[in-house]
C-alpha atoms as a PDB file:
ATOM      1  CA  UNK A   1      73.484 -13.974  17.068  1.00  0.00           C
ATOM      2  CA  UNK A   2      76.832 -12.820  16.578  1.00  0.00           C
ATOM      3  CA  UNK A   3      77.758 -15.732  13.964  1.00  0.00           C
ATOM      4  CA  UNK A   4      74.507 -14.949  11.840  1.00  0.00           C
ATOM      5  CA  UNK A   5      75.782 -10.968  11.489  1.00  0.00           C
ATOM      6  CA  UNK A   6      79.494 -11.866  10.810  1.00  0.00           C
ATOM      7  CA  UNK A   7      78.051 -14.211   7.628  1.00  0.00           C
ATOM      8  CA  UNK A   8      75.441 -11.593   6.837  1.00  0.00           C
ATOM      9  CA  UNK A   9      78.246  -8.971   6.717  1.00  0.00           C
ATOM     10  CA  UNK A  10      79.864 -11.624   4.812  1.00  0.00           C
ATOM     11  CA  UNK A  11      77.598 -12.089   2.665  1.00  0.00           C
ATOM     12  CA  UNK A  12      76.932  -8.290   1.732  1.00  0.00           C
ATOM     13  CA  UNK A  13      80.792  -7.653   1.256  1.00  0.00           C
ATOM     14  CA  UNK A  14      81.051 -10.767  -0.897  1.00  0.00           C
ATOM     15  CA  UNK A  15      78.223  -9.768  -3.438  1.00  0.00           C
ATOM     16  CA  UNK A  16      79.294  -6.614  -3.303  1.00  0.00           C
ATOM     17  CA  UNK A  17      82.395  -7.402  -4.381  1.00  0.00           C
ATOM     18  CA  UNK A  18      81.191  -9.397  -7.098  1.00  0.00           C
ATOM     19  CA  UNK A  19      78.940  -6.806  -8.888  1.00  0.00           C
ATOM     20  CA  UNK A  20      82.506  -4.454  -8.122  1.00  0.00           C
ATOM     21  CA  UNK A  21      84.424  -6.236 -10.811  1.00  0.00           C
ATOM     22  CA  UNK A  22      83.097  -4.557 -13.681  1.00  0.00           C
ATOM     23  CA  UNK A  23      83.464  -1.365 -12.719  1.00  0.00           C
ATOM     24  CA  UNK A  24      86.810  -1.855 -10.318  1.00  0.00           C
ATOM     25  CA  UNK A  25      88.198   0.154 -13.446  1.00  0.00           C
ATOM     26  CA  UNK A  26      85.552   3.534 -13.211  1.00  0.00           C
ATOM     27  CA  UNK A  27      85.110   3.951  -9.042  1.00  0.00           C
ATOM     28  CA  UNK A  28      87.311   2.884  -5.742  1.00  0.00           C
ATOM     29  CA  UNK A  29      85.745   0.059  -3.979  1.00  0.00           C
ATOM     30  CA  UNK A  30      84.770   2.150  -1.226  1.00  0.00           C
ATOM     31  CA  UNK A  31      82.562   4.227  -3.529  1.00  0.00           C
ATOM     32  CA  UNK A  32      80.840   1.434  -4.802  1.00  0.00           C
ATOM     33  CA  UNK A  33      80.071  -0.700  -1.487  1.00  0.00           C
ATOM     34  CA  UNK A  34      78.978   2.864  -0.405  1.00  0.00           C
ATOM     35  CA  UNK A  35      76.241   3.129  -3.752  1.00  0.00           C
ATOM     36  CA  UNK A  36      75.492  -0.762  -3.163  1.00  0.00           C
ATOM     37  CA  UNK A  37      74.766  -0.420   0.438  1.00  0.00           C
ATOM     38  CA  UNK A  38      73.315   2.637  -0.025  1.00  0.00           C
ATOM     39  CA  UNK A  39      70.894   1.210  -2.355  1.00  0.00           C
ATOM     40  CA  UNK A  40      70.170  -1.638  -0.289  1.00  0.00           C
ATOM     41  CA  UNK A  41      69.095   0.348   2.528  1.00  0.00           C
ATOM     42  CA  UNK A  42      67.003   2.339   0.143  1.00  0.00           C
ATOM     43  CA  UNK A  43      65.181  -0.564  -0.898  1.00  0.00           C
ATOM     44  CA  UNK A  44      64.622  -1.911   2.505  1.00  0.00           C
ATOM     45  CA  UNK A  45      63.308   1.810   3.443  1.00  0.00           C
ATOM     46  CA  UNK A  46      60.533   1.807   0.602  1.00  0.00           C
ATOM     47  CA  UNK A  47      59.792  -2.083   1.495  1.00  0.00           C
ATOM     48  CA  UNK A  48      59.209  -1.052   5.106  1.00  0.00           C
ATOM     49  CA  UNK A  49      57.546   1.897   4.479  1.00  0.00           C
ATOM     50  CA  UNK A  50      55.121   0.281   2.177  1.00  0.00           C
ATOM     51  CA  UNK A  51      54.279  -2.191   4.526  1.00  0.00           C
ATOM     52  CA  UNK A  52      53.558  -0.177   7.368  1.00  0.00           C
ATOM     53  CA  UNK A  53      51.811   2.426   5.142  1.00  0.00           C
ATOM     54  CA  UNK A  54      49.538  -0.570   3.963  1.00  0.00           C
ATOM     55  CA  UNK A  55      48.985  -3.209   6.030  1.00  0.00           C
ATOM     56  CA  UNK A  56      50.431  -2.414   9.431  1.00  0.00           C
ATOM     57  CA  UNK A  57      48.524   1.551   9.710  1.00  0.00           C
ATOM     58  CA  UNK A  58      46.066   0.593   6.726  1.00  0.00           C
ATOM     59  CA  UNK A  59      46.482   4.234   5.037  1.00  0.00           C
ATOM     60  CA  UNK A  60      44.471   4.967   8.141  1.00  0.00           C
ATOM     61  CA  UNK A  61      45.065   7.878  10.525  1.00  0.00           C
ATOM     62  CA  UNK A  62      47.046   6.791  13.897  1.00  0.00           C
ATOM     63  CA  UNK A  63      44.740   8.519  16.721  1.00  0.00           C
ATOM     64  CA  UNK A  64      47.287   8.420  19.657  1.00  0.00           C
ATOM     65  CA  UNK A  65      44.165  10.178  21.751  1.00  0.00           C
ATOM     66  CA  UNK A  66      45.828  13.306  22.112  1.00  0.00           C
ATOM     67  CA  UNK A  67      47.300  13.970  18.757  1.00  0.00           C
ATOM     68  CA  UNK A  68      46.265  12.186  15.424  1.00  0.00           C
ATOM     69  CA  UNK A  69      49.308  11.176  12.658  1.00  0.00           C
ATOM     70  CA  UNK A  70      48.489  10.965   9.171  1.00  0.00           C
ATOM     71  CA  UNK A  71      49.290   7.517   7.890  1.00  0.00           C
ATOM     72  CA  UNK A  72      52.365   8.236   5.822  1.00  0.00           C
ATOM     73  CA  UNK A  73      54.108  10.403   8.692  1.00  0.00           C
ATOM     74  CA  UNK A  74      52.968   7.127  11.459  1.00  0.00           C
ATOM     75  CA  UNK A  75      55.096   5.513   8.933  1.00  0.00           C
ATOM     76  CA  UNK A  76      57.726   7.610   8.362  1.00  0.00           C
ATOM     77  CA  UNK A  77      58.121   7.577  12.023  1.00  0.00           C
ATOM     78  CA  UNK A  78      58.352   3.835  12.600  1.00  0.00           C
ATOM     79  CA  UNK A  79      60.399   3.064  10.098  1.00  0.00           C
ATOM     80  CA  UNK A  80      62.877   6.121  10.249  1.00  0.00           C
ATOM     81  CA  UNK A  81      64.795   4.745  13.458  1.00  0.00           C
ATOM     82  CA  UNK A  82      64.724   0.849  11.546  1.00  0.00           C
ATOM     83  CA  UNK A  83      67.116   2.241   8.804  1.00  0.00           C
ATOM     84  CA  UNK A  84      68.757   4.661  10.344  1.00  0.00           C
ATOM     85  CA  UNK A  85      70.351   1.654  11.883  1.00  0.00           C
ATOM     86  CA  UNK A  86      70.669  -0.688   9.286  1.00  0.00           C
ATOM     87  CA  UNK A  87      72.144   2.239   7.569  1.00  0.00           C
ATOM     88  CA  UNK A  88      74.734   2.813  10.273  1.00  0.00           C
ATOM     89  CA  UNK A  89      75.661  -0.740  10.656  1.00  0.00           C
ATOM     90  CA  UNK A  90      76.091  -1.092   6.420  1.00  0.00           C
ATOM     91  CA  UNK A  91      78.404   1.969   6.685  1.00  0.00           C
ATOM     92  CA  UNK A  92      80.172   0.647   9.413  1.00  0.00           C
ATOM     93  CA  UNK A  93      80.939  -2.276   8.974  1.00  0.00           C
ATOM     94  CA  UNK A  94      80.224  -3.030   5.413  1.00  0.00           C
ATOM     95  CA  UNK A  95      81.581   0.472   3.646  1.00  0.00           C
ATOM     96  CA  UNK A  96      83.717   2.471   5.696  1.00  0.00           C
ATOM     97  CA  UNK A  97      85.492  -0.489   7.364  1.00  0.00           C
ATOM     98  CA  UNK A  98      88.796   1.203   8.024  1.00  0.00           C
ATOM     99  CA  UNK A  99      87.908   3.903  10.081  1.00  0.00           C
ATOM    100  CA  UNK A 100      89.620   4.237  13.423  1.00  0.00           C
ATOM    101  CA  UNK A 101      86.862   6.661  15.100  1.00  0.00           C
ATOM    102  CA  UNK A 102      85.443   4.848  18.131  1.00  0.00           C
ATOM    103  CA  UNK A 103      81.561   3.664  17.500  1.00  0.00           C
ATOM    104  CA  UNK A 104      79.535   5.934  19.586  1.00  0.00           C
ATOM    105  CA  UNK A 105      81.613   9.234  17.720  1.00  0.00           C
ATOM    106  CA  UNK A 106      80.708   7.727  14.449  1.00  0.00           C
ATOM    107  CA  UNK A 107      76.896   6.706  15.499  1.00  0.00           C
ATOM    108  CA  UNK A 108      76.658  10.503  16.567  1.00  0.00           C
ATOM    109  CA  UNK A 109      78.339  11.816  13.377  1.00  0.00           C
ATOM    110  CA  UNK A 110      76.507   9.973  11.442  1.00  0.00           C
ATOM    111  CA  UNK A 111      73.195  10.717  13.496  1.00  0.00           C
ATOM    112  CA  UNK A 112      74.628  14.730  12.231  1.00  0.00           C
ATOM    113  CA  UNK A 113      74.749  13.937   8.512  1.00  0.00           C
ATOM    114  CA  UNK A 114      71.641  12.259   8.395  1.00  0.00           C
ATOM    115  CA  UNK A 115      70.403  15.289   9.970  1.00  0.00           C
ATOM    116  CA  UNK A 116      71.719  17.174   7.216  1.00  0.00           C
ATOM    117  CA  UNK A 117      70.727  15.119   4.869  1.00  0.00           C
ATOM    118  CA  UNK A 118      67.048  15.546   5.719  1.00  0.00           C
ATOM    119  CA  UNK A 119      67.394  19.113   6.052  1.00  0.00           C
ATOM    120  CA  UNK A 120      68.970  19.796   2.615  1.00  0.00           C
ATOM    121  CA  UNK A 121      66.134  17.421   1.281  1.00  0.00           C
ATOM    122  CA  UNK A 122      63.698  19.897   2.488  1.00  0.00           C
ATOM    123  CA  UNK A 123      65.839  22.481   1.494  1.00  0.00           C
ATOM    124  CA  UNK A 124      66.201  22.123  -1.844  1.00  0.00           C
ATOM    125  CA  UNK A 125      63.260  20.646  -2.717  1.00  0.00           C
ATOM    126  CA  UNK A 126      61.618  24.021  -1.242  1.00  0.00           C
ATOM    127  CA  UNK A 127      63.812  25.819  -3.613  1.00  0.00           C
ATOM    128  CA  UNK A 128      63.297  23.204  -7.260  1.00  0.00           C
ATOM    129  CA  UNK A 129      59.777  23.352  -6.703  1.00  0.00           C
ATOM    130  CA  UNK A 130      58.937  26.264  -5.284  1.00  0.00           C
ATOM    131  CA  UNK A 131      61.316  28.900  -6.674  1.00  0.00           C
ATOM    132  CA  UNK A 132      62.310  26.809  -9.547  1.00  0.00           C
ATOM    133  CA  UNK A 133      59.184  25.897 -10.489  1.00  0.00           C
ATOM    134  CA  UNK A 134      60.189  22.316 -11.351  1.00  0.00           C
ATOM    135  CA  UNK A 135      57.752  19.425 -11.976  1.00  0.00           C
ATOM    136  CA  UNK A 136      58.203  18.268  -8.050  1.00  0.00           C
ATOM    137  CA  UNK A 137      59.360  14.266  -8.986  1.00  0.00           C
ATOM    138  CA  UNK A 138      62.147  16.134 -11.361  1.00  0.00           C
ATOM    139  CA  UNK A 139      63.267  17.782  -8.109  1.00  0.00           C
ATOM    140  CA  UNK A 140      63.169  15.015  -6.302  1.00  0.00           C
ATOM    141  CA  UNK A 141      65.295  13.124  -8.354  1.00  0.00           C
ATOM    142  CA  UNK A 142      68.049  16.405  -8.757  1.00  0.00           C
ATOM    143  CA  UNK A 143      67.953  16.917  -5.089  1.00  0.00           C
ATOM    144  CA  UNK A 144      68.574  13.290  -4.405  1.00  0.00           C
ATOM    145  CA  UNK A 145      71.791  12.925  -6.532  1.00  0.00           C
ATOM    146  CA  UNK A 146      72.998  16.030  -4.921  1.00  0.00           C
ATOM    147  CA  UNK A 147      72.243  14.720  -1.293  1.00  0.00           C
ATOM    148  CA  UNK A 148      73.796  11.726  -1.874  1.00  0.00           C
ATOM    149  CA  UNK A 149      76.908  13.391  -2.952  1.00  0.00           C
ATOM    150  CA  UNK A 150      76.848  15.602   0.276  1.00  0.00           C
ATOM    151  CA  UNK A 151      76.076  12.292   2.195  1.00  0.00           C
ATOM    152  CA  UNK A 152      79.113  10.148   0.798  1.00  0.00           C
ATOM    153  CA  UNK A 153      81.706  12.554   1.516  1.00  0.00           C
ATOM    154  CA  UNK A 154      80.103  13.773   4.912  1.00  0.00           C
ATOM    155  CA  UNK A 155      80.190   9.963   5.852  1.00  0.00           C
ATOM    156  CA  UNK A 156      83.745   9.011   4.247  1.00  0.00           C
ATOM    157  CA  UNK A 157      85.702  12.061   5.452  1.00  0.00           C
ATOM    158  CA  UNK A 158      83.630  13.060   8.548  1.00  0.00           C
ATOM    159  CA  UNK A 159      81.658  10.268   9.842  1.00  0.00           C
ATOM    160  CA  UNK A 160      83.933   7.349   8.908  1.00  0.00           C
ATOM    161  CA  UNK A 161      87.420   9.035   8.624  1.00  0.00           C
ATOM    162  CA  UNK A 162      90.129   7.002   8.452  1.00  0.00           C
ATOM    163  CA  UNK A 163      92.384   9.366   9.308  1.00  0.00           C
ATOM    164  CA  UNK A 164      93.753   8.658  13.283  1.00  0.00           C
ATOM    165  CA  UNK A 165      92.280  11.833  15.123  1.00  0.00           C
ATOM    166  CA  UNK A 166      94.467  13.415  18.159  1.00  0.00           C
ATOM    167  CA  UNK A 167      92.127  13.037  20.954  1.00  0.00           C
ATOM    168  CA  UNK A 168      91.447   9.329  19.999  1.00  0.00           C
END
C-alpha cells in the first residue's frame, strides 16, 4: 500500500511539474502545485458528488427513519469527509511539502481553514446575492476566487508553515 502512494505522489508531483514549465516564469512552484492540486481535488469532488447524487442516492430522498436528507445534502455529506482527505493528503504531501508542523497540528489547522472556507462561502454568497443582488452563478464564481485566495495563504502560512514553530 505504501509503494502504490509513494508512485501516486510521484506521479502527481511529476505532472505537475510538467504543466509548471510554462509558467515557472509568472508563479512559484508552490503556487502552482497548490492551483493543480487544488483543481484536482475539485474535479474529484464534482465526480463524486455526481455519482452519489445519481446513481448511489438516485436524486431520491435518504429516509434515515427519524430524519429524512434531501438527496444533494445525503451527498454532500458522504462525499465531504472523502475530499477533505484527499485534499489534506495533496496539500501535504504534494504542495506544502516543506513544512515542519507535525501531522495531526496541520490535519487540525487545516480541518480550521476548511471551516472557514465554508463559512465565508456562505458568507459571501449571502451578501452577492442577497444584498448585492447578483445573478447567484456570478457570485458563485466571485466568491470562489476570493475563497481560494483566503484558502492558499491560510494553508501556506498557517496550515503548512514552513517556518520552525517554538513549541515544536
Amino acid at each position: 500500500m505504501r509503494s502504490i502512494l509513494s508512485i501516486s505522489r510521484k506521479l502527481i508531483i511529476t505532472t505537475a511539474d510538467w504543466f509548471y514549465k510554462p509558467f515557472s516564469r509568472f508563479i512559484s512552484l508552490v503556487t502552482f502545485r497548490y492551483g493543480f492540486t487544488g483543481g484536482l481535488n475539485t474535479t474529484f469532488d464534482i465526480f463524486l458528488y455526481f455519482i452519489f447524487y445519481n446513481y448511489i442516492f438516485d436524486k431520491q430522498i435518504l429516509n434515515l427513519g427519524f430524519y429524512a436528507i434531501t438527496p444533494h445534502i445525503a451527498a454532500f455529506l458522504v462525499v465531504f469527509p472523502i475530499t477533505f482527505t484527499t485534499g489534506f493528503l495533496l496539500a501535504k504531501y504534494v504542495t506544502f511539502t516543506q513544512s515542519v508542523i507535525r501531522g495531526r497540528k496541520q490535519l487540525l489547522r487545516y480541518g480550521i481553514t476548511v471551516v472557514g472556507s465554508i463559512f465565508l462561502n456562505y458568507i459571501l454568497l449571502k451578501f452577492f446575492v442577497e444584498i448585492c443582488d447578483f445573478w447567484a452563478t456570478f457570485a458563485k464564481i466571485v466568491t470562489t476566487l476570493i475563497v481560494v485566495v483566503y484558502s492558499y495563504f491560510m494553508q501556506r502560512y498557517f496550515s503548512f508553515n514552513v517556518r520552525k514553530e517554538k513549541s515544536e
